[in-house]
N, C-alpha and C. Protein backbone atom coordinates (compact mmCIF):
# COMPACT_ATOMS: atom_id res chain seq x y z
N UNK A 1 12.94 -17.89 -85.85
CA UNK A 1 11.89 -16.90 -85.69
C UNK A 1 10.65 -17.33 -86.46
N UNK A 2 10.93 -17.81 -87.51
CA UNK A 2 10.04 -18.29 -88.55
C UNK A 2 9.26 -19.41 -87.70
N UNK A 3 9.81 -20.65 -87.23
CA UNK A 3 8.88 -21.72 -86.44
C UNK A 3 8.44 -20.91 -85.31
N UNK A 4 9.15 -20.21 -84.32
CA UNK A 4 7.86 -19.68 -83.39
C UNK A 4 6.84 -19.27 -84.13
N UNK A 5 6.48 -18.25 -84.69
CA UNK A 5 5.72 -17.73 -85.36
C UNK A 5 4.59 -18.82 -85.85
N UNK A 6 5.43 -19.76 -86.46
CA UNK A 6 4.75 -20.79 -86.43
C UNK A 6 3.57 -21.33 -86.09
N UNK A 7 4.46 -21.69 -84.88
CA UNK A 7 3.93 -22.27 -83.84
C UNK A 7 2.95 -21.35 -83.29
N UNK A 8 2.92 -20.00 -82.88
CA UNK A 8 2.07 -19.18 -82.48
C UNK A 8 0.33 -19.19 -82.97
N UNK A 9 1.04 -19.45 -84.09
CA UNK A 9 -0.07 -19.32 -85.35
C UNK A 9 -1.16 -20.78 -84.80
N UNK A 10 0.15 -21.88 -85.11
CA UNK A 10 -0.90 -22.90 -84.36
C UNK A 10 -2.28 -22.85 -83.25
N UNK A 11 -0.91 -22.55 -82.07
CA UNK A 11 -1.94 -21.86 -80.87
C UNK A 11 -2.91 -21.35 -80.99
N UNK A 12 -2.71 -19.98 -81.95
CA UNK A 12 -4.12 -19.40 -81.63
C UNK A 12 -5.08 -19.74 -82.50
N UNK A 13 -5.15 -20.55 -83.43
CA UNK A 13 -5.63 -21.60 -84.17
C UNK A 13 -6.53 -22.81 -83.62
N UNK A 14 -5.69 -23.09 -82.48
CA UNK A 14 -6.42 -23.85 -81.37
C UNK A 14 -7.03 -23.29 -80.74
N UNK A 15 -6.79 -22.43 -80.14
CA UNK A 15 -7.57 -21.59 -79.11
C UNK A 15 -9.16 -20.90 -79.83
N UNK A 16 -9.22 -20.45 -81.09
CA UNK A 16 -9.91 -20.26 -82.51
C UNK A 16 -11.05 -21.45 -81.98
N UNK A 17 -10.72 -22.82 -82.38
CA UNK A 17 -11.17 -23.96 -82.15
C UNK A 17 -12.43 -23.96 -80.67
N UNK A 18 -11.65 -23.63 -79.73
CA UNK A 18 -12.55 -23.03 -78.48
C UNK A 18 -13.54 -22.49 -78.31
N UNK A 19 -13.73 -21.33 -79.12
CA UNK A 19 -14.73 -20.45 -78.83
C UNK A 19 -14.13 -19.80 -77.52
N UNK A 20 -15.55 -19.52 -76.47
CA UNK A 20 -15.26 -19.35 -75.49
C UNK A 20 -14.14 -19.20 -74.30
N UNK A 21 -13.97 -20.77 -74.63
CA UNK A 21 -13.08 -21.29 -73.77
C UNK A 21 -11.59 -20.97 -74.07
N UNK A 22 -11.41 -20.89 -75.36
CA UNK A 22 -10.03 -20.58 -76.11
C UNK A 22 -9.94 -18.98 -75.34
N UNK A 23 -10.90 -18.14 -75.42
CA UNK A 23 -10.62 -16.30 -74.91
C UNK A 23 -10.22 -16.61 -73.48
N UNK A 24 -11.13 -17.49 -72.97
CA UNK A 24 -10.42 -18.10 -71.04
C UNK A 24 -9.17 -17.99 -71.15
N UNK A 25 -9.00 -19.42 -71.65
CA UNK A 25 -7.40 -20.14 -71.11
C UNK A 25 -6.46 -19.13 -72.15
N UNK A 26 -6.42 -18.22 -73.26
CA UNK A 26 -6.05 -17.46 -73.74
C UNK A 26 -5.65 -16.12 -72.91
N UNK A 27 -6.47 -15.87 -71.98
CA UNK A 27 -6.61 -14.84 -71.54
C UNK A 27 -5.13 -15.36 -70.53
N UNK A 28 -5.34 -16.34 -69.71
CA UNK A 28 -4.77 -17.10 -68.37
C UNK A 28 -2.95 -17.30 -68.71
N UNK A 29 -3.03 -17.18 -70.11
CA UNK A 29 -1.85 -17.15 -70.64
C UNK A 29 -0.79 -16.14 -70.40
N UNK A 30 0.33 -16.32 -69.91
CA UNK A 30 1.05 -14.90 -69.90
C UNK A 30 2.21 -14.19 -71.01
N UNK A 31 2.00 -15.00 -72.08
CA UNK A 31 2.37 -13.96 -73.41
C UNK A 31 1.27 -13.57 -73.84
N UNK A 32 0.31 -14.35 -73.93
CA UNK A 32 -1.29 -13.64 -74.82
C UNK A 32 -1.77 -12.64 -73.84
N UNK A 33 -2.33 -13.59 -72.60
CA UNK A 33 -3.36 -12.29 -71.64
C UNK A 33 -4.35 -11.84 -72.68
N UNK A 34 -5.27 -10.55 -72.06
CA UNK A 34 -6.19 -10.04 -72.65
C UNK A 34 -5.73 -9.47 -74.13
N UNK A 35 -4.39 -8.98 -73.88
CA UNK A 35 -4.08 -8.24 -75.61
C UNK A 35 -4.20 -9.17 -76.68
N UNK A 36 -4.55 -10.64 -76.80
CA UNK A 36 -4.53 -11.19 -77.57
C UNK A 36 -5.79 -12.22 -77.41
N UNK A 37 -6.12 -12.36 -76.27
CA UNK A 37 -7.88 -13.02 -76.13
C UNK A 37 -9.04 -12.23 -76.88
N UNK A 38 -8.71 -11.28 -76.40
CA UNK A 38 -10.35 -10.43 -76.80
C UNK A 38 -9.78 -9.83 -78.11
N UNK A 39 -8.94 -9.27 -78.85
CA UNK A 39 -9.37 -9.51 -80.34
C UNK A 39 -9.66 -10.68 -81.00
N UNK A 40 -8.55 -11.67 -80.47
CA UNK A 40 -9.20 -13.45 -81.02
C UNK A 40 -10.56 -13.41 -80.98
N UNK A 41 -11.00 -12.95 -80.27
CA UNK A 41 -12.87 -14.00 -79.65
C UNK A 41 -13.60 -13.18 -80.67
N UNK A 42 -13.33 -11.39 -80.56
CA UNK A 42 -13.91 -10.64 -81.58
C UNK A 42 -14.16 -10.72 -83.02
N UNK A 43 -12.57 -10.72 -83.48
CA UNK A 43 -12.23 -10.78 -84.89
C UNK A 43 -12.35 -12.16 -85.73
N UNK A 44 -11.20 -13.04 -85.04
CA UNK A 44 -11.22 -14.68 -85.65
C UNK A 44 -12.20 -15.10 -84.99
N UNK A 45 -13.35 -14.88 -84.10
CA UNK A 45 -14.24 -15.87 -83.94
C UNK A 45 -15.34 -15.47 -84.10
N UNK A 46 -15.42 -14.39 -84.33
CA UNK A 46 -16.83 -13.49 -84.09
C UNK A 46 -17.73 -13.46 -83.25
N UNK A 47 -17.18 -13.78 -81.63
CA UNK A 47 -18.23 -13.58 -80.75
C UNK A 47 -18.35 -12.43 -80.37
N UNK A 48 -19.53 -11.84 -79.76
CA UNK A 48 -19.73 -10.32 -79.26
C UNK A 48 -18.93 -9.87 -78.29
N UNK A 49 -18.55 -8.73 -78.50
CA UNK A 49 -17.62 -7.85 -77.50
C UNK A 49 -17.40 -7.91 -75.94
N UNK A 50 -18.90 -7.97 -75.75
CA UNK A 50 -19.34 -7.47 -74.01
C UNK A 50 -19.07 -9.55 -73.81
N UNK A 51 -19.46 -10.33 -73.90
CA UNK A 51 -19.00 -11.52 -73.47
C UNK A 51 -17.84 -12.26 -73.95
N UNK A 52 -17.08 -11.33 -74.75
CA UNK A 52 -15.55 -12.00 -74.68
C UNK A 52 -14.70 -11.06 -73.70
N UNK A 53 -14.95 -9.93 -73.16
CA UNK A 53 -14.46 -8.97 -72.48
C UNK A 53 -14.37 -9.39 -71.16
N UNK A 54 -16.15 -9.79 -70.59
CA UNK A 54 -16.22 -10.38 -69.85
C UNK A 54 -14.98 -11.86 -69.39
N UNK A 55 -15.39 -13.03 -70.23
CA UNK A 55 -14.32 -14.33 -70.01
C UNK A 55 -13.49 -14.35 -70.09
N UNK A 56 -12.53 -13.05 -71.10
CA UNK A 56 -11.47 -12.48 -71.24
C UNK A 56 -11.08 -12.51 -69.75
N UNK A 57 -11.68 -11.80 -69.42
CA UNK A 57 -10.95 -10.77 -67.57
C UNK A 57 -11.51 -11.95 -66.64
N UNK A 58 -12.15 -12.81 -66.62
CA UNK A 58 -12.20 -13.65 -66.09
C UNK A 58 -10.92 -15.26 -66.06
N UNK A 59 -10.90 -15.60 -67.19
CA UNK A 59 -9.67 -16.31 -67.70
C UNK A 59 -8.24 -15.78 -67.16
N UNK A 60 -8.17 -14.13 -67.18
CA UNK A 60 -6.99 -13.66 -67.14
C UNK A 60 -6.76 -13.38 -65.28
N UNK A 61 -7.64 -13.67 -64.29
CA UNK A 61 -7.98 -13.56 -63.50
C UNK A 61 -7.86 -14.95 -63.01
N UNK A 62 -7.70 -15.81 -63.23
CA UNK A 62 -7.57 -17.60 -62.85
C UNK A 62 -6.21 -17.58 -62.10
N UNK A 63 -5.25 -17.08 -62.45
CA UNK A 63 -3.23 -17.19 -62.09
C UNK A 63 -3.83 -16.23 -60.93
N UNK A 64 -3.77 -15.29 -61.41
CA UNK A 64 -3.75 -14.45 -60.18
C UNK A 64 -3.15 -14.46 -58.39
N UNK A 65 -4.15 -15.52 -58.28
CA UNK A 65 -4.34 -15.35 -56.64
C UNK A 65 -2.69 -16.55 -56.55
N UNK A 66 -2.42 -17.29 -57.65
CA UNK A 66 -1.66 -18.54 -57.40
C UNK A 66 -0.33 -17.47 -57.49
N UNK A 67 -0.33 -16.43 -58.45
CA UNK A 67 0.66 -15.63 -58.90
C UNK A 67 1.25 -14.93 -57.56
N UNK A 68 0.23 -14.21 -57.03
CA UNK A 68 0.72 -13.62 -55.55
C UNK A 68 0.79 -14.83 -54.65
N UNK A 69 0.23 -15.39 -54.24
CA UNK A 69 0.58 -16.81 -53.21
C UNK A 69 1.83 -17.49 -53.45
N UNK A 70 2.19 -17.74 -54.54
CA UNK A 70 3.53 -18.44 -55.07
C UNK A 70 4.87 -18.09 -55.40
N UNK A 71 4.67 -16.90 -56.41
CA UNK A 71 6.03 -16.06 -56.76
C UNK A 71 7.19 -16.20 -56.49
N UNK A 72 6.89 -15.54 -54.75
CA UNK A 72 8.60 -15.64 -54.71
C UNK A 72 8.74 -16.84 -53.89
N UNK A 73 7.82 -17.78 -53.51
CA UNK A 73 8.44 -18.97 -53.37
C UNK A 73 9.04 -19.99 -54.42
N UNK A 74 8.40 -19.60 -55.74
CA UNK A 74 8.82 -20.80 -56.69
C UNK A 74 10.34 -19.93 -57.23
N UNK A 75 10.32 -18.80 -57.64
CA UNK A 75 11.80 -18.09 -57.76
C UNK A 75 12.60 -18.67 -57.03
N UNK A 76 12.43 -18.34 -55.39
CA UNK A 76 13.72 -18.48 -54.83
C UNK A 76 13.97 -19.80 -54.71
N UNK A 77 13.12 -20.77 -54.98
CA UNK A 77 13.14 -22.76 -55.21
C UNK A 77 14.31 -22.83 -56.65
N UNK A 78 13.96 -22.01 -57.65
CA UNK A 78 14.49 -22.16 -58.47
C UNK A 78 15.90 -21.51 -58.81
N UNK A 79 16.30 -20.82 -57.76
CA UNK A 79 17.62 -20.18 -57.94
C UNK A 79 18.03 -20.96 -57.01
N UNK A 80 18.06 -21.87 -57.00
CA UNK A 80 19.12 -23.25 -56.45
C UNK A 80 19.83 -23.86 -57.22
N UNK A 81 18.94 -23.99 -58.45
CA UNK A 81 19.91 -24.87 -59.82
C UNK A 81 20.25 -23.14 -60.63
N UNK A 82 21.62 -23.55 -60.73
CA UNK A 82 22.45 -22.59 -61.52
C UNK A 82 22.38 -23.06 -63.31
N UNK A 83 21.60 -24.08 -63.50
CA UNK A 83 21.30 -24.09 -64.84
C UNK A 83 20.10 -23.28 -65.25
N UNK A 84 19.43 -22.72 -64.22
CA UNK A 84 17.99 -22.27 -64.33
C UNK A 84 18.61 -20.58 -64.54
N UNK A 85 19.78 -20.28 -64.43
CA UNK A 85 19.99 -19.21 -63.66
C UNK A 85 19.37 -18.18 -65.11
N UNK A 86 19.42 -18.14 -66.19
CA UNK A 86 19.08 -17.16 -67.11
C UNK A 86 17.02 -17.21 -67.06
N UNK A 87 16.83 -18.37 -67.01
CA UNK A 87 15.49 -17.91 -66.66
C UNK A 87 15.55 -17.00 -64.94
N UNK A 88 15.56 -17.62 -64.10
CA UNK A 88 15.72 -16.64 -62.91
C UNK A 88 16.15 -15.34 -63.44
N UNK A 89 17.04 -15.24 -63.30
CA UNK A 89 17.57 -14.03 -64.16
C UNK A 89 16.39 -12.94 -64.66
N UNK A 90 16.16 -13.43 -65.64
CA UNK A 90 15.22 -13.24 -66.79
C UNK A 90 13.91 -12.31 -66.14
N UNK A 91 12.92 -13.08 -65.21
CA UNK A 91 11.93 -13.04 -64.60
C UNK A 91 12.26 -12.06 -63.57
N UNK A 92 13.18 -12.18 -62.69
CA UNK A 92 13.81 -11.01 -61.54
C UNK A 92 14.49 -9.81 -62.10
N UNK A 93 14.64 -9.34 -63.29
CA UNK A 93 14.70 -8.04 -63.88
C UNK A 93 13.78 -7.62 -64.35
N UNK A 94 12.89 -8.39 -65.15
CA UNK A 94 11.19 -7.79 -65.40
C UNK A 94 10.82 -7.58 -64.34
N UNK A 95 10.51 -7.98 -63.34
CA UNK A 95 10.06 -7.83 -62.15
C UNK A 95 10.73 -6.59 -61.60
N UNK A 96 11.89 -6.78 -61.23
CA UNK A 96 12.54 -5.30 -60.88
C UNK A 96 11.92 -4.58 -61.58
N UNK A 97 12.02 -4.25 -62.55
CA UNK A 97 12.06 -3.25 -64.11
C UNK A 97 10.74 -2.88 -63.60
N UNK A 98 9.56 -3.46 -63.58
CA UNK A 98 8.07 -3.10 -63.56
C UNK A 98 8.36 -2.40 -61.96
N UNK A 99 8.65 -3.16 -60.66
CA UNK A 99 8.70 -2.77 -59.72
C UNK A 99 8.58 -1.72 -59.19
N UNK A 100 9.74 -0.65 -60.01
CA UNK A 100 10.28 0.87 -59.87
C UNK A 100 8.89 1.80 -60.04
N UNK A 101 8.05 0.92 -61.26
CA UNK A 101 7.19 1.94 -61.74
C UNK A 101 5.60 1.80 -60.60
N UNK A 102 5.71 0.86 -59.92
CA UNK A 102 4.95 0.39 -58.98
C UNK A 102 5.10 1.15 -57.70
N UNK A 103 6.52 0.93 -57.55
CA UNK A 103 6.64 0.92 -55.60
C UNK A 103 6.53 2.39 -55.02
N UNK A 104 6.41 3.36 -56.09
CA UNK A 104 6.40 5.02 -55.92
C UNK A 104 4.47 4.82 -55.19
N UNK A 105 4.01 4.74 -55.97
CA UNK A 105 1.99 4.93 -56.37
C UNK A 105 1.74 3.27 -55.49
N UNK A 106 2.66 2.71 -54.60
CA UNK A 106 1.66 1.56 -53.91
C UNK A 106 0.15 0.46 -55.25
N UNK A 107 -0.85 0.86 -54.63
CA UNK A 107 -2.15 0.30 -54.81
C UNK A 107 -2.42 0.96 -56.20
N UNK A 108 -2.01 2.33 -56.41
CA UNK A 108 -2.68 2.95 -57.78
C UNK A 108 -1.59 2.54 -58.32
N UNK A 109 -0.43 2.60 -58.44
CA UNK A 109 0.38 2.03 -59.23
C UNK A 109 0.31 1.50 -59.74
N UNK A 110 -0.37 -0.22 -59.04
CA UNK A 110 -0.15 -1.51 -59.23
C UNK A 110 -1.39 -1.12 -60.53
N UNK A 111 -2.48 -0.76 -60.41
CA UNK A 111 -3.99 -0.76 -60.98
C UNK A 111 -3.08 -0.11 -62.69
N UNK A 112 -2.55 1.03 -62.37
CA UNK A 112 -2.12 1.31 -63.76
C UNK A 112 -1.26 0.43 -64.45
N UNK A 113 -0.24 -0.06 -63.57
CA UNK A 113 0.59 -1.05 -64.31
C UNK A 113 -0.05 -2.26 -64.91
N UNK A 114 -1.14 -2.79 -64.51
CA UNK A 114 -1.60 -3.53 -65.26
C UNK A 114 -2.78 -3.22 -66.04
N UNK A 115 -3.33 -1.82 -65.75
CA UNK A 115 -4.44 -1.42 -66.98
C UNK A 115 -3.78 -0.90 -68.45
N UNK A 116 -2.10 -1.04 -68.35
CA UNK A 116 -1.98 -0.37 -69.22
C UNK A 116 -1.66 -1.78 -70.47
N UNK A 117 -2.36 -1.88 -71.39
CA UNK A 117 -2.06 -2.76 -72.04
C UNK A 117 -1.06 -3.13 -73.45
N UNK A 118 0.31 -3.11 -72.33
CA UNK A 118 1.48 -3.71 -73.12
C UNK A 118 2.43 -4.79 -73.21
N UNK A 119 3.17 -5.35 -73.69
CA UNK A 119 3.85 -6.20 -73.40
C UNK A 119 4.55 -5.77 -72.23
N UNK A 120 4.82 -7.19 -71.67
CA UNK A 120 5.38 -7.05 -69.99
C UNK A 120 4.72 -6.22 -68.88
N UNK A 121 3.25 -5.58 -69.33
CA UNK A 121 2.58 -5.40 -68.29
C UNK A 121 1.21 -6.08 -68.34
N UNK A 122 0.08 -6.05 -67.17
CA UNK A 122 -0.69 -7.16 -67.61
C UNK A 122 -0.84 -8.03 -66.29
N UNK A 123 -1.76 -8.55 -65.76
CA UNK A 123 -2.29 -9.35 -64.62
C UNK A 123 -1.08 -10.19 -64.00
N UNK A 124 -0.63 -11.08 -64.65
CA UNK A 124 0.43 -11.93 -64.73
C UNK A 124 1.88 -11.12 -63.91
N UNK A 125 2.16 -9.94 -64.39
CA UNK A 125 3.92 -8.96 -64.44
C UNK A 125 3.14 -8.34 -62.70
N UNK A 126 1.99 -7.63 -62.81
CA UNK A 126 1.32 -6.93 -61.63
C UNK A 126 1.42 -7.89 -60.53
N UNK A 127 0.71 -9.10 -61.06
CA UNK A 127 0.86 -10.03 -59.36
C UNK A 127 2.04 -10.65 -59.03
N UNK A 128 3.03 -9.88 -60.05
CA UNK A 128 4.14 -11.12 -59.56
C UNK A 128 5.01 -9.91 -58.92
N UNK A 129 4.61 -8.26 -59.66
CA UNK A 129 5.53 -7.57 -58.97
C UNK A 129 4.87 -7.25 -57.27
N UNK A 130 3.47 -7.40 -56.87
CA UNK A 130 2.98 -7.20 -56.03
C UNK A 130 3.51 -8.28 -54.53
N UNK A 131 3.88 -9.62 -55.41
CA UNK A 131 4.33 -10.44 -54.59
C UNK A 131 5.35 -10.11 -54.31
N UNK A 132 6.57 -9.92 -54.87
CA UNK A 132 7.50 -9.39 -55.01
C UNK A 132 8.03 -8.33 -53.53
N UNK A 133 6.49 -7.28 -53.99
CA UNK A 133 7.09 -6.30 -52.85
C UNK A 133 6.51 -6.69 -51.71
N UNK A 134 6.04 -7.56 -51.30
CA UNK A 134 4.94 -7.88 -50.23
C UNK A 134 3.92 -6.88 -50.08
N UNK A 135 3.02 -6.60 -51.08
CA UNK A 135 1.81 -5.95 -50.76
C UNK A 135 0.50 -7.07 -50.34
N UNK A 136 -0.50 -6.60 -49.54
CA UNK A 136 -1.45 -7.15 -49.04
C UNK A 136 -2.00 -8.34 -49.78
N UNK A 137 -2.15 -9.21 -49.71
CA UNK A 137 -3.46 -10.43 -50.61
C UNK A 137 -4.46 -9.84 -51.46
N UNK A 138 -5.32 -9.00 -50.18
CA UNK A 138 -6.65 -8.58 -50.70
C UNK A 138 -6.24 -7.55 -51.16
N UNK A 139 -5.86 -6.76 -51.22
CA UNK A 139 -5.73 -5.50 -51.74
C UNK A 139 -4.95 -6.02 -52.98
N UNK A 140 -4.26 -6.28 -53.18
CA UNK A 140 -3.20 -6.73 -54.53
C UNK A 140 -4.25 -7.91 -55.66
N UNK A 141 -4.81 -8.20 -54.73
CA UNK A 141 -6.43 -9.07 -56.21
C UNK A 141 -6.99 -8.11 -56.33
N UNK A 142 -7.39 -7.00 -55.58
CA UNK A 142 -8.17 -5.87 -55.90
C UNK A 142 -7.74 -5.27 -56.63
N UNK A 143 -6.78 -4.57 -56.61
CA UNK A 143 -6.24 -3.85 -57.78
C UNK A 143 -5.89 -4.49 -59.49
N UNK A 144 -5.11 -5.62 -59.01
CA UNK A 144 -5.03 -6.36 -60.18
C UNK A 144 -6.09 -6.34 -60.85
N UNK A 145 -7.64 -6.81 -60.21
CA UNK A 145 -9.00 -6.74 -60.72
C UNK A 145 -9.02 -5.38 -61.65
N UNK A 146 -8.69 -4.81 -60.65
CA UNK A 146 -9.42 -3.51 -61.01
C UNK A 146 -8.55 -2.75 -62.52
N UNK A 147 -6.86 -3.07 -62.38
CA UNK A 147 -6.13 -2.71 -63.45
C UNK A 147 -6.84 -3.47 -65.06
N UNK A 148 -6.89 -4.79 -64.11
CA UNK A 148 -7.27 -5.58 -65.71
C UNK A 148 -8.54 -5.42 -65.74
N UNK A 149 -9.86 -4.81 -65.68
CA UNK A 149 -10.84 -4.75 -65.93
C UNK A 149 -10.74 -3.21 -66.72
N UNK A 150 -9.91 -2.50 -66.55
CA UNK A 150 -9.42 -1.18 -67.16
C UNK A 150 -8.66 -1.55 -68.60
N UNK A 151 -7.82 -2.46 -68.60
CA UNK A 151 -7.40 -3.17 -69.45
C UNK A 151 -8.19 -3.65 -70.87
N UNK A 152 -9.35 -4.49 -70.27
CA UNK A 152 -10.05 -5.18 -70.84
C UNK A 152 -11.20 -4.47 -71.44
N UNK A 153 -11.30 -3.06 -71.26
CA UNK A 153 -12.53 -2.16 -71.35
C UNK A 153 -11.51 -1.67 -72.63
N UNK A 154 -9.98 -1.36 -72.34
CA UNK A 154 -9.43 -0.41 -73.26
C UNK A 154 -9.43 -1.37 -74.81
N UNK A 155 -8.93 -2.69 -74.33
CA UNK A 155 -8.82 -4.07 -75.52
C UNK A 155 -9.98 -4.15 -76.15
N UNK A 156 -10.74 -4.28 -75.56
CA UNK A 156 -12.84 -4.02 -76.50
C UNK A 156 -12.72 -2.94 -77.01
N UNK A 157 -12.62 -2.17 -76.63
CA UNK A 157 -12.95 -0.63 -77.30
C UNK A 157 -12.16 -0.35 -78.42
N UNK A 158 -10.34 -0.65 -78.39
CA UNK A 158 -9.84 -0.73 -79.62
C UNK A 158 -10.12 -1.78 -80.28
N UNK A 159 -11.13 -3.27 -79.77
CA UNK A 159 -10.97 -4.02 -81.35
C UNK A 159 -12.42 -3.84 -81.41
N UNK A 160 -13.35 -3.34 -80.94
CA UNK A 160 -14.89 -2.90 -81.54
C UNK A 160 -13.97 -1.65 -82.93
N UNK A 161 -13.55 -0.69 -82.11
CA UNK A 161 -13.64 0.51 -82.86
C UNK A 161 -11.85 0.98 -83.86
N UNK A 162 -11.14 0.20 -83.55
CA UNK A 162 -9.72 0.48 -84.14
C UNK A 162 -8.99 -1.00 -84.60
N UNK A 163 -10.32 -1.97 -85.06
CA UNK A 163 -9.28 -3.18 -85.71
C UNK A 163 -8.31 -3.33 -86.95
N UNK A 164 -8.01 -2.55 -87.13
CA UNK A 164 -6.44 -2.68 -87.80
C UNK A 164 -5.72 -2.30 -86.97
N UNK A 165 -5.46 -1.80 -85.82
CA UNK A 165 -5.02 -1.94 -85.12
C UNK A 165 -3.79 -3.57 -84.48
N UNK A 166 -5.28 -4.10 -84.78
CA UNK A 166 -4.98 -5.94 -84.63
C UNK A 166 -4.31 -6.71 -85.78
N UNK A 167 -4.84 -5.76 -87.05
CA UNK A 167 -4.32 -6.51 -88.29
C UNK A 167 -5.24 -7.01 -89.00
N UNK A 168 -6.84 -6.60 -88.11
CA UNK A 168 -8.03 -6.71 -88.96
C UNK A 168 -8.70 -5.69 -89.86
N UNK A 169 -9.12 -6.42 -90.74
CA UNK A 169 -9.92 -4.87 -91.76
C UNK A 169 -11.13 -5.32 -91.57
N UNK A 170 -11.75 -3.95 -91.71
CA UNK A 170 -13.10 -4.33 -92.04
C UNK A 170 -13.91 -3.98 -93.21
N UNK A 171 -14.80 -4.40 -93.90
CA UNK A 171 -15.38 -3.75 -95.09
C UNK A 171 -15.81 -2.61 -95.61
């Protein structure tokens, strides 16, 4: 537990290093995503709110379209090897799990499930449960958009106005 942590630390250390670009490919990430881009860019880097919010939801917006296009083709590629089977596994019960809370509310569903910003929900869990159920292309980037731009408004607003929240103080 101690070396992940670690290692985490590294990462966002690197990403630190970035500026900008670190809140992107930070964002594009699917343990970080926005919950962990846009306080980085804010707090450890001190760039302004409204343009890490922005590259934030942009970065986190890159998988996306590959996320719904791909999904359940690379799953069901990968439940061929039975050594893979706990990751498969793994990924097709999150997926279920989020699913349930999706497949009631369609399109608004999807928008809340990923505006709500928690672990295992988030751009990344939304397009994969959207693929999942076969909802539309366009409509399923739309919403996703639209969840994580709800997301990303809520992530600014608590690290402008609630950073200890993050683990930051301020003076």
């Amino acid at each position: 537990m101690r070396k992940a942590r670690l290692m985490m630390g590294d990462f966002l250390a690197f990403l630190q290093v970035l500026g900008y670009w670190g809140v992107f490919f930070g964002s594009a990430i699917p343990l970080t995503e926005q919950r962990a881009a846009i306080p980085l860019g804010i707090w450890a880097m001190g760039l302004p709110p409204l343009p890490v919010m922005v590259v934030s939801l942009l970065g986190s917006m890159l998988p996306t379209p590959f996320v719904l296009l791909f999904f359940k083709a690379i799953i069901n590629f990968l439940e061929r090897f039975p050594r893979l089977d706990f990751f498969t596994n793994f990924v097709n019960r999150k997926v279920r799990a989020g699913s349930e809370k999706v497949v009631r509310y369609k399109e608004i569903g999807l928008i809340i499930f990923v505006a709500i910003p928690l672990p295992m929900t988030g751009l990344w869990t939304g397009s994969a449960i959207a693929a999942f159920l076969g909802f539309d292309l366009k409509k399923s980037l739309l919403c996703v958009f639209l969840g994580g731009l709800i997301s990303a408004i809520a992530i600014t607003a608590a690290s402008v106005f609630f950073p200890s929240l993050f683990g930051y103080r301020t003076a």
